[in-house]
PDB file of N, CA and C in Angstrom:
ATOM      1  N   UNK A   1     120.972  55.761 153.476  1.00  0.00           N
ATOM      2  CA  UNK A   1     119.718  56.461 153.357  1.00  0.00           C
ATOM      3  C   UNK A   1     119.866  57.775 152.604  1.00  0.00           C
ATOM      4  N   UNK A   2     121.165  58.656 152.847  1.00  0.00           N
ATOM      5  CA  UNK A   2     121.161  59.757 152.121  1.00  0.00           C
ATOM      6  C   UNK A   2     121.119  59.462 150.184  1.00  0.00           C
ATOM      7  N   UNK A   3     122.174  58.181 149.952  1.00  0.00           N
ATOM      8  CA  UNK A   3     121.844  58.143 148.858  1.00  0.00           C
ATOM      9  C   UNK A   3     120.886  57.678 148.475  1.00  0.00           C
ATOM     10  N   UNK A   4     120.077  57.226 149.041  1.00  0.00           N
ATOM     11  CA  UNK A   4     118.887  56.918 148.741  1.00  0.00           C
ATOM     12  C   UNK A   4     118.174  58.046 148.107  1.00  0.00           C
ATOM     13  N   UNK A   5     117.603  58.773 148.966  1.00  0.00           N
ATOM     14  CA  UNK A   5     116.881  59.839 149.323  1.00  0.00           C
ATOM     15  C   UNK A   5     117.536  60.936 147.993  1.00  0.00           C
ATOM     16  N   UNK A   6     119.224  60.868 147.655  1.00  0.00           N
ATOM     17  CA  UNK A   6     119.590  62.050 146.288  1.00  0.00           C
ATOM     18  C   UNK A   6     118.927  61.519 145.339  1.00  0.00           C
ATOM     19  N   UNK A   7     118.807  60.176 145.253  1.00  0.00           N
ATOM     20  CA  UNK A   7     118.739  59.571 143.648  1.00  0.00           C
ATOM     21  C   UNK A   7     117.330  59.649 143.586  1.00  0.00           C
ATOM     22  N   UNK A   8     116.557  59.671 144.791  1.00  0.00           N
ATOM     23  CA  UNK A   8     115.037  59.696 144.673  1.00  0.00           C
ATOM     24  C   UNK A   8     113.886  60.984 144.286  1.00  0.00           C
ATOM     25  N   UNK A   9     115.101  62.203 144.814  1.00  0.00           N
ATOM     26  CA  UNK A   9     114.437  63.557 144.632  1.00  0.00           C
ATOM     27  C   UNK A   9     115.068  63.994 143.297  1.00  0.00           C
ATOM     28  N   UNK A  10     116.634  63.199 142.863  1.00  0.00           N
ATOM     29  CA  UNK A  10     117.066  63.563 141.426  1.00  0.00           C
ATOM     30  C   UNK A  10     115.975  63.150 140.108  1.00  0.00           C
ATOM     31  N   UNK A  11     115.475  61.987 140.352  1.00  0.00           N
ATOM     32  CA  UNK A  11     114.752  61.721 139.636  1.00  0.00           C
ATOM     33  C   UNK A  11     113.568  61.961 139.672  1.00  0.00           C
ATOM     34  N   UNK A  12     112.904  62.754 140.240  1.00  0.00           N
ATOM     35  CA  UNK A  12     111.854  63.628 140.575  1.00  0.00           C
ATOM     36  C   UNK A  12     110.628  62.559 141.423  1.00  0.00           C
ATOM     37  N   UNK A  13     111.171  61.749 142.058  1.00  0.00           N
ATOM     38  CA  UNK A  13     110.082  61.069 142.847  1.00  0.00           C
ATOM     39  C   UNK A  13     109.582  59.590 141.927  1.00  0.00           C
ATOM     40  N   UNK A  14     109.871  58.890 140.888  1.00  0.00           N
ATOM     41  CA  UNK A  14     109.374  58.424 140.354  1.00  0.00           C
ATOM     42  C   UNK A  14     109.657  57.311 140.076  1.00  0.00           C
ATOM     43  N   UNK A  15     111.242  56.935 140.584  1.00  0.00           N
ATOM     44  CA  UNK A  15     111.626  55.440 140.796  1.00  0.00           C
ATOM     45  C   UNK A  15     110.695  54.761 141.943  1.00  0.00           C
ATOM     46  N   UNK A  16     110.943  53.319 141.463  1.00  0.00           N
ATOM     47  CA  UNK A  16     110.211  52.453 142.920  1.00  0.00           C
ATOM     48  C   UNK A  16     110.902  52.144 143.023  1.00  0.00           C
ATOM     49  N   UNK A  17     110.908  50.575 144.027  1.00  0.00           N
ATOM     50  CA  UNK A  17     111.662  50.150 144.790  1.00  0.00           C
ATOM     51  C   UNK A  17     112.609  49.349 144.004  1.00  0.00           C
ATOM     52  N   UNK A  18     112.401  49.090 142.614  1.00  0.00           N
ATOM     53  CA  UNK A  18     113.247  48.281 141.898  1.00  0.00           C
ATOM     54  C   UNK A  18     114.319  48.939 141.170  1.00  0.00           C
ATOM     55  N   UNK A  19     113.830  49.826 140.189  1.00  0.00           N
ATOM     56  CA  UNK A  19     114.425  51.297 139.797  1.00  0.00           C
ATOM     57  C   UNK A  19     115.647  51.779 140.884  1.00  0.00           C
ATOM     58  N   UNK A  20     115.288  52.091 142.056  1.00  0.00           N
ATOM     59  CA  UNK A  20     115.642  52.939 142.488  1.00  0.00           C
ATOM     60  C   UNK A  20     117.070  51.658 143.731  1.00  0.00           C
ATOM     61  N   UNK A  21     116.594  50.313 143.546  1.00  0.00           N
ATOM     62  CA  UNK A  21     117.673  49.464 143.928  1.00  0.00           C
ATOM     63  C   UNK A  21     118.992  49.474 142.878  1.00  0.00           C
ATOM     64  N   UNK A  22     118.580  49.245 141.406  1.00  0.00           N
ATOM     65  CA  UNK A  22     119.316  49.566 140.707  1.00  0.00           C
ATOM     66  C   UNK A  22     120.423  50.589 140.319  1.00  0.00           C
ATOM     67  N   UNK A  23     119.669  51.317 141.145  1.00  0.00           N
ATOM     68  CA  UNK A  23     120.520  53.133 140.787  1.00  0.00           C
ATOM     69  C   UNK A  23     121.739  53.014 142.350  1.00  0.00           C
ATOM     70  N   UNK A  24     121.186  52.495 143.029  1.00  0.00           N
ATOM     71  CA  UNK A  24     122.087  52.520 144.151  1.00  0.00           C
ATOM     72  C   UNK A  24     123.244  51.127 144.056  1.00  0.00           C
ATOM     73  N   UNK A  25     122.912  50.229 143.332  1.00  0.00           N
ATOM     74  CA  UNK A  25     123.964  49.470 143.371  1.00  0.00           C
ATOM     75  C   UNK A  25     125.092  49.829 142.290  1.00  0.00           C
ATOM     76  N   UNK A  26     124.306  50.870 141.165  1.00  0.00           N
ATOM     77  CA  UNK A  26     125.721  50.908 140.364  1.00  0.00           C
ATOM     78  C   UNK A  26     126.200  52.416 141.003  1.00  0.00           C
ATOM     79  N   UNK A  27     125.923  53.111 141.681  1.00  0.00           N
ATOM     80  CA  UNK A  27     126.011  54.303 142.854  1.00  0.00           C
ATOM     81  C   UNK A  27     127.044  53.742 143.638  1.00  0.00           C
ATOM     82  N   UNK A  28     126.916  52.699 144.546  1.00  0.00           N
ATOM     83  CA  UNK A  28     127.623  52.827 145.660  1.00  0.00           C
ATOM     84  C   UNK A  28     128.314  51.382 145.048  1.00  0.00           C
ATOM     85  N   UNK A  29     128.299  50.511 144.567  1.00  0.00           N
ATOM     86  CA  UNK A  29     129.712  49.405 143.668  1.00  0.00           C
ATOM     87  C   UNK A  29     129.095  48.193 145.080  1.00  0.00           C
ATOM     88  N   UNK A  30     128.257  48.170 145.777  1.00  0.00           N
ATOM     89  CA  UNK A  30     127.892  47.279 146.465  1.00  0.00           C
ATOM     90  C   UNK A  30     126.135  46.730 146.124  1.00  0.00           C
ATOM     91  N   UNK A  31     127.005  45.243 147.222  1.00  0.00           N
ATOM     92  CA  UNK A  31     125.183  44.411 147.200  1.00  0.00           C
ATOM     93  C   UNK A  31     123.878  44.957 148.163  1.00  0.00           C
ATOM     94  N   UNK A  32     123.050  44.914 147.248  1.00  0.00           N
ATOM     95  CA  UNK A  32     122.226  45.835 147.984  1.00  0.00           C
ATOM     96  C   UNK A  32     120.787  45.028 147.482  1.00  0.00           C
ATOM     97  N   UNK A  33     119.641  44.351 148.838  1.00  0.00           N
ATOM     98  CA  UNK A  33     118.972  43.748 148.320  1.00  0.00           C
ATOM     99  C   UNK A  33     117.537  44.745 148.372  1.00  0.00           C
ATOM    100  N   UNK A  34     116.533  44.085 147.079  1.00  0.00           N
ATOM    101  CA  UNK A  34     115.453  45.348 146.870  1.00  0.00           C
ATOM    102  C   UNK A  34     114.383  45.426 147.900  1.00  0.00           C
ATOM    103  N   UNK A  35     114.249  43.951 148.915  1.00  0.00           N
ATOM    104  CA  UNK A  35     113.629  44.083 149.620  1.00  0.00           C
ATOM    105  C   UNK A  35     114.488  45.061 150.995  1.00  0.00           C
ATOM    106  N   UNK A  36     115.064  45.277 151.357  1.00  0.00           N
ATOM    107  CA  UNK A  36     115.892  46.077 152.301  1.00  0.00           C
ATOM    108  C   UNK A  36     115.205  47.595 151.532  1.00  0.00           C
ATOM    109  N   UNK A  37     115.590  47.959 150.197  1.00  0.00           N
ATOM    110  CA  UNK A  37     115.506  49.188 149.689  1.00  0.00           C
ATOM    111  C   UNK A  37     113.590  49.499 150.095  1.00  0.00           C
ATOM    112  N   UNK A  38     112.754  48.632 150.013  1.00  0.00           N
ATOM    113  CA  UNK A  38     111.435  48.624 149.862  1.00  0.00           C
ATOM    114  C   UNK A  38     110.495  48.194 151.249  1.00  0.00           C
ATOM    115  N   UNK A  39     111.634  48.170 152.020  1.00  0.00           N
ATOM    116  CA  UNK A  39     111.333  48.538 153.578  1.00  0.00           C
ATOM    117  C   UNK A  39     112.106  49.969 154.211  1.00  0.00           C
ATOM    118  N   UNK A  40     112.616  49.894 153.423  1.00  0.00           N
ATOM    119  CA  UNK A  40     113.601  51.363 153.904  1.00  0.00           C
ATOM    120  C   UNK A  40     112.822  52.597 153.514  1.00  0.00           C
ATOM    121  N   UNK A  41     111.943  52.076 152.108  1.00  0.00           N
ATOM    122  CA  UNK A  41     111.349  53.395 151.574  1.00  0.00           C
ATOM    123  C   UNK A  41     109.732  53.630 152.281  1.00  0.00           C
ATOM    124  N   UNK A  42     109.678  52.156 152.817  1.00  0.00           N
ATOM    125  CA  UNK A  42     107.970  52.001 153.810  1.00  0.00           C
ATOM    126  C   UNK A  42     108.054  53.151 155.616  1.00  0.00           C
ATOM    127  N   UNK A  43     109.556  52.742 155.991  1.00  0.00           N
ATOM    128  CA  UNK A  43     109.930  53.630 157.145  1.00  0.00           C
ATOM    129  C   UNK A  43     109.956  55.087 157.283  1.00  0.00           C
ATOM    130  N   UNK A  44     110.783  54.876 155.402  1.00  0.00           N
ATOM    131  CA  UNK A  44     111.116  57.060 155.376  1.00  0.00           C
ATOM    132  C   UNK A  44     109.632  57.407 155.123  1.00  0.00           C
ATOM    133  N   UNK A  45     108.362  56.403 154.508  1.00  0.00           N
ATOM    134  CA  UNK A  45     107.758  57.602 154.198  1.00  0.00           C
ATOM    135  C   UNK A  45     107.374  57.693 152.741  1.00  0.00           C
ATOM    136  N   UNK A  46     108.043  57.373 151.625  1.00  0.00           N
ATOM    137  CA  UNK A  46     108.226  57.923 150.352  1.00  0.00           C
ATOM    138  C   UNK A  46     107.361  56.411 149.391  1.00  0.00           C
ATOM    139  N   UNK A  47     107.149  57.424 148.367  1.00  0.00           N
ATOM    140  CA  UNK A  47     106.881  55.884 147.494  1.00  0.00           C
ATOM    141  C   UNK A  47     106.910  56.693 146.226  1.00  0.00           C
ATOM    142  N   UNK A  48     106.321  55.749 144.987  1.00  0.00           N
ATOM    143  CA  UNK A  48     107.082  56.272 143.697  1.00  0.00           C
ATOM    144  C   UNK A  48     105.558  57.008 142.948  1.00  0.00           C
ATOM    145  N   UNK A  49     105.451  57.739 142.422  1.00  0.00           N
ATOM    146  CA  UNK A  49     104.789  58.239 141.510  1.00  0.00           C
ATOM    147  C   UNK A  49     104.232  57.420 140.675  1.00  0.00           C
ATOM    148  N   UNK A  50     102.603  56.641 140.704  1.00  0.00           N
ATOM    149  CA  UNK A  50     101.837  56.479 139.696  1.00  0.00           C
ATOM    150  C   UNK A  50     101.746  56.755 138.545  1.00  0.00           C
ATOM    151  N   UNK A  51     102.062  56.084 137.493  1.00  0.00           N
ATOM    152  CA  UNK A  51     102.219  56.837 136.118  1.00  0.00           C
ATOM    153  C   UNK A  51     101.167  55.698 135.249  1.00  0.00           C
ATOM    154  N   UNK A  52     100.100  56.832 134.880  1.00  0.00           N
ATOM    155  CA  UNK A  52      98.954  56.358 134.168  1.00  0.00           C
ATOM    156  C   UNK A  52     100.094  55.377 132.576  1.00  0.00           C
ATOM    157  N   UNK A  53      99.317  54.462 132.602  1.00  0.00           N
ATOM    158  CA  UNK A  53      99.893  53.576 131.448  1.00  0.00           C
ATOM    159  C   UNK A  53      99.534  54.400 130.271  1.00  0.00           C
ATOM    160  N   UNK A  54     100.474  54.004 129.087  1.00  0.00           N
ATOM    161  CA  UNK A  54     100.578  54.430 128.063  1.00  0.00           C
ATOM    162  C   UNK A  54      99.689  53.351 127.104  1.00  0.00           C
ATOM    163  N   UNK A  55      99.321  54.119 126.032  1.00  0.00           N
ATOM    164  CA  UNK A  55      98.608  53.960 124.951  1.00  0.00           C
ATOM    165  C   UNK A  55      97.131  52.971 125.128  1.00  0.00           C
ATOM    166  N   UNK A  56      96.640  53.256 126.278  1.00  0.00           N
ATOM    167  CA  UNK A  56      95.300  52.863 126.743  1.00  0.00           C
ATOM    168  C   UNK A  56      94.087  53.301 125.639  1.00  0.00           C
ATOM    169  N   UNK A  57      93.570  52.135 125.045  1.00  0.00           N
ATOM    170  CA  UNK A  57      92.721  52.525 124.578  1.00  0.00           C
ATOM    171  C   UNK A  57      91.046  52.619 124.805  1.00  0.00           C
ATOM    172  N   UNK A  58      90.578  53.347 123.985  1.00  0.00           N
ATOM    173  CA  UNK A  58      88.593  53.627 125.037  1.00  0.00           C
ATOM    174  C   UNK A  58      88.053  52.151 124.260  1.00  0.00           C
ATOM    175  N   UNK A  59      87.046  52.061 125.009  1.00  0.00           N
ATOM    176  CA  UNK A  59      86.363  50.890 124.341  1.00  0.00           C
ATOM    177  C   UNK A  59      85.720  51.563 123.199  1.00  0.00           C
ATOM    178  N   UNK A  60      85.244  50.663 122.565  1.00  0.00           N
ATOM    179  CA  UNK A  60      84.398  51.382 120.763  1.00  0.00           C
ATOM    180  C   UNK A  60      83.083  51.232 121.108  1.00  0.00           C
ATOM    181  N   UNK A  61      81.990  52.073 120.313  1.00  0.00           N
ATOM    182  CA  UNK A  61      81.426  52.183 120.795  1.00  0.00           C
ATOM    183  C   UNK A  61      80.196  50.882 120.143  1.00  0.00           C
ATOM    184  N   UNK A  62      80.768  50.624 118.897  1.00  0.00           N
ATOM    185  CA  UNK A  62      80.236  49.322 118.602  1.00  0.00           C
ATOM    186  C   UNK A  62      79.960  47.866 119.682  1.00  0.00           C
ATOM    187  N   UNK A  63      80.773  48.034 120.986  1.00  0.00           N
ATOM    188  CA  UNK A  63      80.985  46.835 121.631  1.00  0.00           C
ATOM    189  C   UNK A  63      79.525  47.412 122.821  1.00  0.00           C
ATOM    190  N   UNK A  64      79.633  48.689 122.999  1.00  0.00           N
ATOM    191  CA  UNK A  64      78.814  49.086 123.895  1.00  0.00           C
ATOM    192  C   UNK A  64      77.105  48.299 123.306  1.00  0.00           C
ATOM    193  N   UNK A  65      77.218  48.886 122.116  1.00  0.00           N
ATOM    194  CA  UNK A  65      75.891  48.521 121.951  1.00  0.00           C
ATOM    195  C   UNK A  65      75.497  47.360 121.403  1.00  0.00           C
ATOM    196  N   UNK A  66      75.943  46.397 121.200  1.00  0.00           N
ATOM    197  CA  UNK A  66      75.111  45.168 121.629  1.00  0.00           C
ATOM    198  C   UNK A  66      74.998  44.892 122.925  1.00  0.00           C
ATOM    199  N   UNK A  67      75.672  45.469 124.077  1.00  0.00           N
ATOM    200  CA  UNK A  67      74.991  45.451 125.385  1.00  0.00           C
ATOM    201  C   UNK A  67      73.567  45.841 125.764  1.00  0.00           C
ATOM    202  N   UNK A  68      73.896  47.043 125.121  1.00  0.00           N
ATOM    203  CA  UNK A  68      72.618  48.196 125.225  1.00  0.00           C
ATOM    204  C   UNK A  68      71.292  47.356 124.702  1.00  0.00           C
ATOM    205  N   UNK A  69      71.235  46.942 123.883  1.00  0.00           N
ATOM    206  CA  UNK A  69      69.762  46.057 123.176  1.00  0.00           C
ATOM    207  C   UNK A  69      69.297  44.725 123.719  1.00  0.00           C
ATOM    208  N   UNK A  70      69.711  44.285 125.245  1.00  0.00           N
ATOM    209  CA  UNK A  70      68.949  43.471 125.441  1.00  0.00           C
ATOM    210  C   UNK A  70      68.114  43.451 126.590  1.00  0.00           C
TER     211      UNK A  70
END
């Protein structure tokens, strides 16, 4: 749990449960399964930082308006 908990505040909160399985198996040279890591992180408390997706685009406004006219 402690290494858990370094690699989770090292990386500023933002691994999940998959990320953050990864970091501990090449961390500690053992098997380590992600569901264990993703009940472990439901007990402490913690979860990973939402990160708005990249390169989202707005709708145009051409599509709006053939809505608009009927």
């Amino acid at each position: 749990m402690q290494v858990m908990m370094t690699i989770y505040e090292k990386v500023e909160r933002i691994f999940g449960y998959r990320q953050l399985t990864l970091h501990m198996r090449r961390q500690t040279g053992k098997t380590i399964n992600h569901k264990r890591i993703k009940r472990l992180m439901k007990v402490m408390g913690i979860q990973s930082v939402i990160r708005e997706g990249r390169g989202k685009s707005m709708p145009t406004p051409l599509h709006n308006r053939s809505r608009r006219t009927s």
